[in-house]
Protein backbone atom coordinates (compact mmCIF):
# COMPACT_ATOMS: atom_id res chain seq x y z
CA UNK A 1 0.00 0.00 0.00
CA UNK A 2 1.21 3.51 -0.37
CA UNK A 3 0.63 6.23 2.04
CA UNK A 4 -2.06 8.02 0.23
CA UNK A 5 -4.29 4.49 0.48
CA UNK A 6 -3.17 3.58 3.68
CA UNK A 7 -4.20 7.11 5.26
CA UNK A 8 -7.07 6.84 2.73
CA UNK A 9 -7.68 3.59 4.38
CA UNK A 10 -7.27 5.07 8.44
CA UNK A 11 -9.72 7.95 7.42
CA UNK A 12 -12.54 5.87 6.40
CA UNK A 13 -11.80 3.61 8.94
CA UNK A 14 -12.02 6.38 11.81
CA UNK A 15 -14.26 8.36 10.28
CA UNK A 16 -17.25 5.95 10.06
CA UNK A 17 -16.63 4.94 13.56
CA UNK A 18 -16.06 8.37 15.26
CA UNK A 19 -19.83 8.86 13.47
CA UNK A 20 -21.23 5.80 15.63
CA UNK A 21 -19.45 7.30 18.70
CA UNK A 22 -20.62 10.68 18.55
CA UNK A 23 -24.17 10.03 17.47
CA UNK A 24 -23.82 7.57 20.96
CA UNK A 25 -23.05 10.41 23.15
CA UNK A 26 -25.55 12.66 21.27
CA UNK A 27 -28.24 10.35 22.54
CA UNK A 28 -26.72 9.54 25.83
CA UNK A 29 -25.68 6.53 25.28
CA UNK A 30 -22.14 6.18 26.97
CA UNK A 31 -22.08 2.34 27.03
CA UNK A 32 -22.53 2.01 23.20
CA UNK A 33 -20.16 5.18 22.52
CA UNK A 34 -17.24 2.99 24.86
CA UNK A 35 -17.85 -0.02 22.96
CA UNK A 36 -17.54 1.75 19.58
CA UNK A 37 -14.51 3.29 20.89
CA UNK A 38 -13.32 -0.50 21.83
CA UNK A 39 -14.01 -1.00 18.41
CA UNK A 40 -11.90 1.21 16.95
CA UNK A 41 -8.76 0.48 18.90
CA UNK A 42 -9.73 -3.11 18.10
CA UNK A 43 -9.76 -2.66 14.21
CA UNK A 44 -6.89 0.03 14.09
CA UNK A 45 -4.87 -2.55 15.84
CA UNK A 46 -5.74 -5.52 12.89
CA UNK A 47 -4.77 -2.67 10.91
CA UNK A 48 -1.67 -1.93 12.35
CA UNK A 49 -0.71 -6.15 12.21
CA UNK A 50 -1.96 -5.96 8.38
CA UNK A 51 0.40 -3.38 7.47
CA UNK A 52 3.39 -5.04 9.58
CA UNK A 53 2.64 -8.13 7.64
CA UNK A 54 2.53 -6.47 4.41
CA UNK A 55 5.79 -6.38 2.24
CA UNK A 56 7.38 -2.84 1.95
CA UNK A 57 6.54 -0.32 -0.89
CA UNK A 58 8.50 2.75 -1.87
């Protein structure tokens, strides 16, 4: 992957989530807006083994 698609890939990532977790807190819903945020660390970490896995690209 290059940079451009991976942050491509980290803003669509984050950016749908951080849409679950704020719409949680809008409505006062702190358990669901912690486990969205569990979520995230969760699938930014599988991202972050992905890319370690992943060959190098210049």
């Amino acid at each position: 992957m290059t940079r451009e698609q991976v942050a491509a890939a980290l803003r669509r990532l984050v950016a749908s989530q951080v849409e679950d977790i704020e719409r949680a807190v809008r409505d006062g819903h702190k358990t669901i807006a912690l486990n969205e945020l569990a979520d995230l660390n969760r699938q930014l970490k599988a991202f972050a083994a992905a890319l370690k896995k992943a060959p190098a690209r210049i």
